[in-house]
Protein backbone atom coordinates (compact mmCIF):
# COMPACT_ATOMS: atom_id res chain seq x y z
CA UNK A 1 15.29 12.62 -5.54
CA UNK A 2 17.46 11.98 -8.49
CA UNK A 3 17.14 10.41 -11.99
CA UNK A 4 17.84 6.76 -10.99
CA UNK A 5 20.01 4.17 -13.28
CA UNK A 6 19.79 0.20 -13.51
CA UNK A 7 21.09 -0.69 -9.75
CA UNK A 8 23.98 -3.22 -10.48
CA UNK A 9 23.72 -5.46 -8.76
CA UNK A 10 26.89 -2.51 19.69
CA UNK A 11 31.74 -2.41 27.23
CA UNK A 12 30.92 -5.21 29.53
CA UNK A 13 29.74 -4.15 33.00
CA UNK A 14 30.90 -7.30 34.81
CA UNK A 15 31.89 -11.19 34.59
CA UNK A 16 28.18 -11.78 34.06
CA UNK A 17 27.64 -9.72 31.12
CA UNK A 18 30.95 -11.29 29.01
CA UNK A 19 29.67 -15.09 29.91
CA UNK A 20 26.32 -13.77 28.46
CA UNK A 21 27.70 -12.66 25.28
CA UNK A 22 29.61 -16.06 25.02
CA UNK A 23 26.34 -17.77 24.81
CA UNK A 24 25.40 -19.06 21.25
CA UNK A 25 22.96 -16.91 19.42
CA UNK A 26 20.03 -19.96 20.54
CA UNK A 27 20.70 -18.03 24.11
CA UNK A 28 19.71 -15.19 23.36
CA UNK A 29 16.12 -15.48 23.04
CA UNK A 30 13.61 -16.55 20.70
CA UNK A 31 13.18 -14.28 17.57
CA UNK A 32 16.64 -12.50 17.83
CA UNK A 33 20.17 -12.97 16.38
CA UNK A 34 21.91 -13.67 13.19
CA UNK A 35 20.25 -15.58 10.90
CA UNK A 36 16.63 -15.29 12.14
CA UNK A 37 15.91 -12.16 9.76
CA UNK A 38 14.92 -10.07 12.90
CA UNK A 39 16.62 -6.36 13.75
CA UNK A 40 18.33 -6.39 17.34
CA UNK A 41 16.58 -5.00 19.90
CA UNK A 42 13.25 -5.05 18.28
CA UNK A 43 11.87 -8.94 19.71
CA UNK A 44 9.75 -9.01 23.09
CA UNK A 45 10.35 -11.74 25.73
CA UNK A 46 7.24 -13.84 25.38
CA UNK A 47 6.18 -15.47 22.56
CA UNK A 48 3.11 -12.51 22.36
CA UNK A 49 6.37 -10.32 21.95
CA UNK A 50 8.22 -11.74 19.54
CA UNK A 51 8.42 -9.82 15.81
CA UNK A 52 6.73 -10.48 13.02
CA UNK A 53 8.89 -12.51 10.59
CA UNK A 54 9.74 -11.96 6.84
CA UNK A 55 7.44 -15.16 5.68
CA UNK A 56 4.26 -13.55 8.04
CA UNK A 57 4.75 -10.25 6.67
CA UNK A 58 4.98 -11.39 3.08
CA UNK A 59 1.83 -13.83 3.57
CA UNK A 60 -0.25 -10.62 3.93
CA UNK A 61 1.08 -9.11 0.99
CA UNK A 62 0.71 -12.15 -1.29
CA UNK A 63 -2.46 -10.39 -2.96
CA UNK A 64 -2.37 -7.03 -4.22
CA UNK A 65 -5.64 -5.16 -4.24
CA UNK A 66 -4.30 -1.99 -6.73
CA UNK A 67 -4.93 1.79 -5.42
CA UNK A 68 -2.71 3.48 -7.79
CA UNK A 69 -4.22 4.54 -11.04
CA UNK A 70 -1.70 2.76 -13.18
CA UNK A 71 2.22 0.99 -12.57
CA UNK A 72 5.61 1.87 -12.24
CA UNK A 73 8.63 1.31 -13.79
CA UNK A 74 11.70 0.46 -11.53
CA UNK A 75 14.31 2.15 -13.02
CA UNK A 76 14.31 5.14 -15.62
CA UNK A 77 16.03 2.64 -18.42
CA UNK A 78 13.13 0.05 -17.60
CA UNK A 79 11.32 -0.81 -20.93
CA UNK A 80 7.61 -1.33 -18.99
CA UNK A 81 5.95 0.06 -16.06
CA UNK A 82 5.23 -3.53 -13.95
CA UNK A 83 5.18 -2.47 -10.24
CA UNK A 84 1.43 -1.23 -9.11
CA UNK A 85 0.89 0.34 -5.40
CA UNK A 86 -1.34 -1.99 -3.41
CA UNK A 87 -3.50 -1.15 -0.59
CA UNK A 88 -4.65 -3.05 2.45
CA UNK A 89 -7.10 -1.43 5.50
CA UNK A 90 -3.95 -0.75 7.47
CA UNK A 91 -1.12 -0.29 4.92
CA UNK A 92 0.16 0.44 1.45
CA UNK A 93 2.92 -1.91 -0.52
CA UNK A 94 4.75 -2.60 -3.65
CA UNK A 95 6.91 -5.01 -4.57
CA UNK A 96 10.33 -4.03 -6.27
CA UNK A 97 13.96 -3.08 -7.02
CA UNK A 98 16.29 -1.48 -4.44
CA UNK A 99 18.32 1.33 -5.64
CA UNK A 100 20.31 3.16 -3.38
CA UNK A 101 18.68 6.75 -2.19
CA UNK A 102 22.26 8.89 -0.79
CA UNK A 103 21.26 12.39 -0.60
CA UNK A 104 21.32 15.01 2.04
CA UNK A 105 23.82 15.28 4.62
CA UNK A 106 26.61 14.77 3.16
CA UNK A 107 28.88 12.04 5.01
CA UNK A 108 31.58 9.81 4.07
CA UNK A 109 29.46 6.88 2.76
CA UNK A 110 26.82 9.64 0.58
CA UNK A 111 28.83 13.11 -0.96
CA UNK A 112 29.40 13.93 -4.61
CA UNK A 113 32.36 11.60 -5.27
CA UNK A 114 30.34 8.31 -4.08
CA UNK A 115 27.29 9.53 -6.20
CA UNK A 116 27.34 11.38 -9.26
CA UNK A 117 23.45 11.82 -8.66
CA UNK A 118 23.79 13.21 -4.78
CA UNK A 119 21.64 15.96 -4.30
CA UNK A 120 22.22 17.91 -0.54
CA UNK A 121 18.24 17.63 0.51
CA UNK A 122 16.05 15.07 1.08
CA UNK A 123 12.09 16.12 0.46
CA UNK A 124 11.69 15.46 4.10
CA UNK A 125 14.23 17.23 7.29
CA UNK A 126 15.23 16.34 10.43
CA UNK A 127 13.58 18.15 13.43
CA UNK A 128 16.01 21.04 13.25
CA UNK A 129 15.64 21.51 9.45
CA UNK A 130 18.23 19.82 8.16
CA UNK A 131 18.38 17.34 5.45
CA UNK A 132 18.35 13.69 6.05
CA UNK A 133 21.20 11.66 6.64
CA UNK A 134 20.74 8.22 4.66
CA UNK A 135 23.87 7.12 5.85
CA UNK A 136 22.71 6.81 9.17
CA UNK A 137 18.36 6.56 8.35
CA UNK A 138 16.83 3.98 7.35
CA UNK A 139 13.99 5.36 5.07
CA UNK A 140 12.65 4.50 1.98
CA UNK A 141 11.82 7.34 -1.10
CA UNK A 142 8.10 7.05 -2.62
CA UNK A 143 7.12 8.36 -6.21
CA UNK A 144 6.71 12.12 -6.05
CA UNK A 145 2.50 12.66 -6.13
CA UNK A 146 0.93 12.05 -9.76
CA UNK A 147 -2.04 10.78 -11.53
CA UNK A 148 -0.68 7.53 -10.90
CA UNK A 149 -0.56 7.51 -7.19
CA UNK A 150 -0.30 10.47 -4.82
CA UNK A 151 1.04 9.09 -1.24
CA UNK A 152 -0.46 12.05 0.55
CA UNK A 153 -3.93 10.44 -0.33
CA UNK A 154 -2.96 7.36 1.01
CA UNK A 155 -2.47 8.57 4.63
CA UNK A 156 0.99 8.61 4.08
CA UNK A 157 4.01 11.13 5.25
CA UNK A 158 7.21 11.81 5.75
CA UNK A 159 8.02 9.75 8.98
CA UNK A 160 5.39 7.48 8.29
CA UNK A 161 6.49 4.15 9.57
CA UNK A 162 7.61 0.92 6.74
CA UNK A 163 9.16 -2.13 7.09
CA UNK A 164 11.03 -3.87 4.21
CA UNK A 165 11.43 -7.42 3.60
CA UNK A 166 14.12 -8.97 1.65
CA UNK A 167 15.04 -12.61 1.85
CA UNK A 168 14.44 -13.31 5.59
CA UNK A 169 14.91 -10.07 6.64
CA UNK A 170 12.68 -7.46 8.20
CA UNK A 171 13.83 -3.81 8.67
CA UNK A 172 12.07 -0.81 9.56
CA UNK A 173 12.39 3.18 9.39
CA UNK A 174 10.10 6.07 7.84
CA UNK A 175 9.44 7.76 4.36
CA UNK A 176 12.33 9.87 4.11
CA UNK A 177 12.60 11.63 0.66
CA UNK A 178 10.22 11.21 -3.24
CA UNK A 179 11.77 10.69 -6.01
CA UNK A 180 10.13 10.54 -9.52
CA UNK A 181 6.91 10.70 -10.31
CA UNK A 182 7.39 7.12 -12.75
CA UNK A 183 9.43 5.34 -10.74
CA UNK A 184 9.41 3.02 -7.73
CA UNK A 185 11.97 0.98 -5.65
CA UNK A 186 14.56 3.12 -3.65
CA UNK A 187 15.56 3.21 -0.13
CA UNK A 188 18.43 4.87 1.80
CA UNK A 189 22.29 3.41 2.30
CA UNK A 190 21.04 3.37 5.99
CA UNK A 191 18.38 0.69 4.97
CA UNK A 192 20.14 -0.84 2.41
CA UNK A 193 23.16 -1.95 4.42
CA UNK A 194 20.45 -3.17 7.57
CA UNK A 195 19.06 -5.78 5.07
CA UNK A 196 22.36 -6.96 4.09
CA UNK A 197 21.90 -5.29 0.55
CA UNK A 198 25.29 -3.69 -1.06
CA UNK A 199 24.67 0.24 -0.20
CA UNK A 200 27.06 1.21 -2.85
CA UNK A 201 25.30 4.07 -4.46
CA UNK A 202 26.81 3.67 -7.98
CA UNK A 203 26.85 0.47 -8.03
CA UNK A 204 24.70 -1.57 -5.34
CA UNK A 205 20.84 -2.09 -4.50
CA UNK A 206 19.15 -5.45 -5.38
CA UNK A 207 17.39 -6.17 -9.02
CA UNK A 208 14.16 -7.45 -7.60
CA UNK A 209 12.43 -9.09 -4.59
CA UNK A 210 12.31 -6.35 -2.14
CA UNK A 211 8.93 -5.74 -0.73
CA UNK A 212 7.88 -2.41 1.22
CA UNK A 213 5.32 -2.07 3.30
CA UNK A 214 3.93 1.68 4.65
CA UNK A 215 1.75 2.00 7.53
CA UNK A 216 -1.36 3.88 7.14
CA UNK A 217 -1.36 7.19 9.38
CA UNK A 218 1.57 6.65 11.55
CA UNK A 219 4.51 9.11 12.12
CA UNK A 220 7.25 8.67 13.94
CA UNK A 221 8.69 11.81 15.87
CA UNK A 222 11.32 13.07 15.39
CA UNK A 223 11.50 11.72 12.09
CA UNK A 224 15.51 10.67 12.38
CA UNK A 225 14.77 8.75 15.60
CA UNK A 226 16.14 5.21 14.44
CA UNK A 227 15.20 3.68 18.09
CA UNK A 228 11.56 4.95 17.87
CA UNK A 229 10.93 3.83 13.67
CA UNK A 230 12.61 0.29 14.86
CA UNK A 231 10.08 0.17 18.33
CA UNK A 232 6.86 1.75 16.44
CA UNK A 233 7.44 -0.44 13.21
CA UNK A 234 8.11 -3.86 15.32
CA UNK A 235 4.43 -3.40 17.09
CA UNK A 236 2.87 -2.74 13.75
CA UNK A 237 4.09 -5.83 12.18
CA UNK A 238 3.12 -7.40 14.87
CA UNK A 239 -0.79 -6.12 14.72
CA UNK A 240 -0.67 -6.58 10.65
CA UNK A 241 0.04 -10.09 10.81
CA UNK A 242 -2.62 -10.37 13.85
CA UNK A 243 -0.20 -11.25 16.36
């Protein structure tokens, strides 16, 4: 919700369960693991089950059919607005920055001191009413409604469910907080630090190739459940890419 700048740059149970996590990653199942780009605890058994990858995701995304009136820029210094919102039957996406979205709870990671822009609220609140906590969500922010592009019209919510694809990885979570109305490309430390992206809110994020991808009239209750965006957002990849 601030004025954004230039973004520089899980105890063993018995012998069985240690000799499992010996195995190589190869042993843990297809679809899993480090360095296959997919989010633990997210893959199926089968090969119906397993996620959809980065380079499936992105394939549907390759073409952008424009919904918003006009583009975006990506940062407030940006000379030219370059990013437009595209629109699918079953989703919305734009392709971007990352800068680093730390308000409301304030935590260790997100306060004052970490980032001169912190603000204590988030547009959207946890289920008792309190703020967000990026530290520990992974959401993304969208534009604040204008001419340009209003979410709202786009079947879109807070705790509508996204995934975000940088590199080879796939991570998922909710809208969590707007920011403003002419700019585009933020997501929270939470989802930052999931896709391997330097959290730093002063000086982390990623320049470019981050690509976001909101589902069309989903919501995830309650909005901070990590488990539930993870679960809901793996079976909607999975249906996007027609798996």
């Amino acid at each position: 919700m601030r004025t954004r700048m230039l973004a520089l740059t899980s105890a063993a149970c018995g012998a069985a369960l240690l000799q499992a996590a010996a195995l190589p990653a190869s042993a843990n199942g297809p679809g899993t693991g480090p360095g296959t780009g997919q989010e633990p605890g997210t893959a199926g058994a089968g090969a119906a089950g397993r996620d959809a990858t980065a380079a499936e995701l992105l394939a549907e995304v390759r073409a952008c059919a424009r919904i918003s009136k006009g583009a975006y820029r990506t940062d407030s210094g940006s000379p030219r607005a370059t990013v437009p919102v595209c629109g699918t039957e079953d989703a919305v996406f734009w392709k971007a920055d990352m800068d680093i979205d730390c308000d409301g709870r304030r935590t260790k990671a997100c306060n004052r001191k970490t980032d001169p822009y912190f603000l204590p609220e988030t547009a959207f609140q946890r289920s008792r009413g309190e703020p967000l906590d990026s530290a520990a969500l992974p959401h993304v922010v969208v534009p604040g409604p204008s001419r340009v592009w209003d979410y709202r019209k786009s079947g879109l919510t807070g705790g509508s469910v996204v995934a975000v694809v940088y590199r080879d990885r796939v991570r998922y979570g909710v809208i969590g907080d707007t920011g403003p109305t002419g700019i585009i490309g933020e997501a929270s430390y939470a989802m930052a630090k999931a896709l391997g992206i330097d959290p730093d809110p002063s000086t982390g994020g990623a320049e470019s190739g981050v690509t976001y991808i909101a589902f069309k009239d989903t919501r995830v209750s309650p909005i901070e459940s990590r488990a539930r965006a993870r679960s809901r957002g793996a079976e909607l990849a999975r249906e996007f890419v027609g798996r």
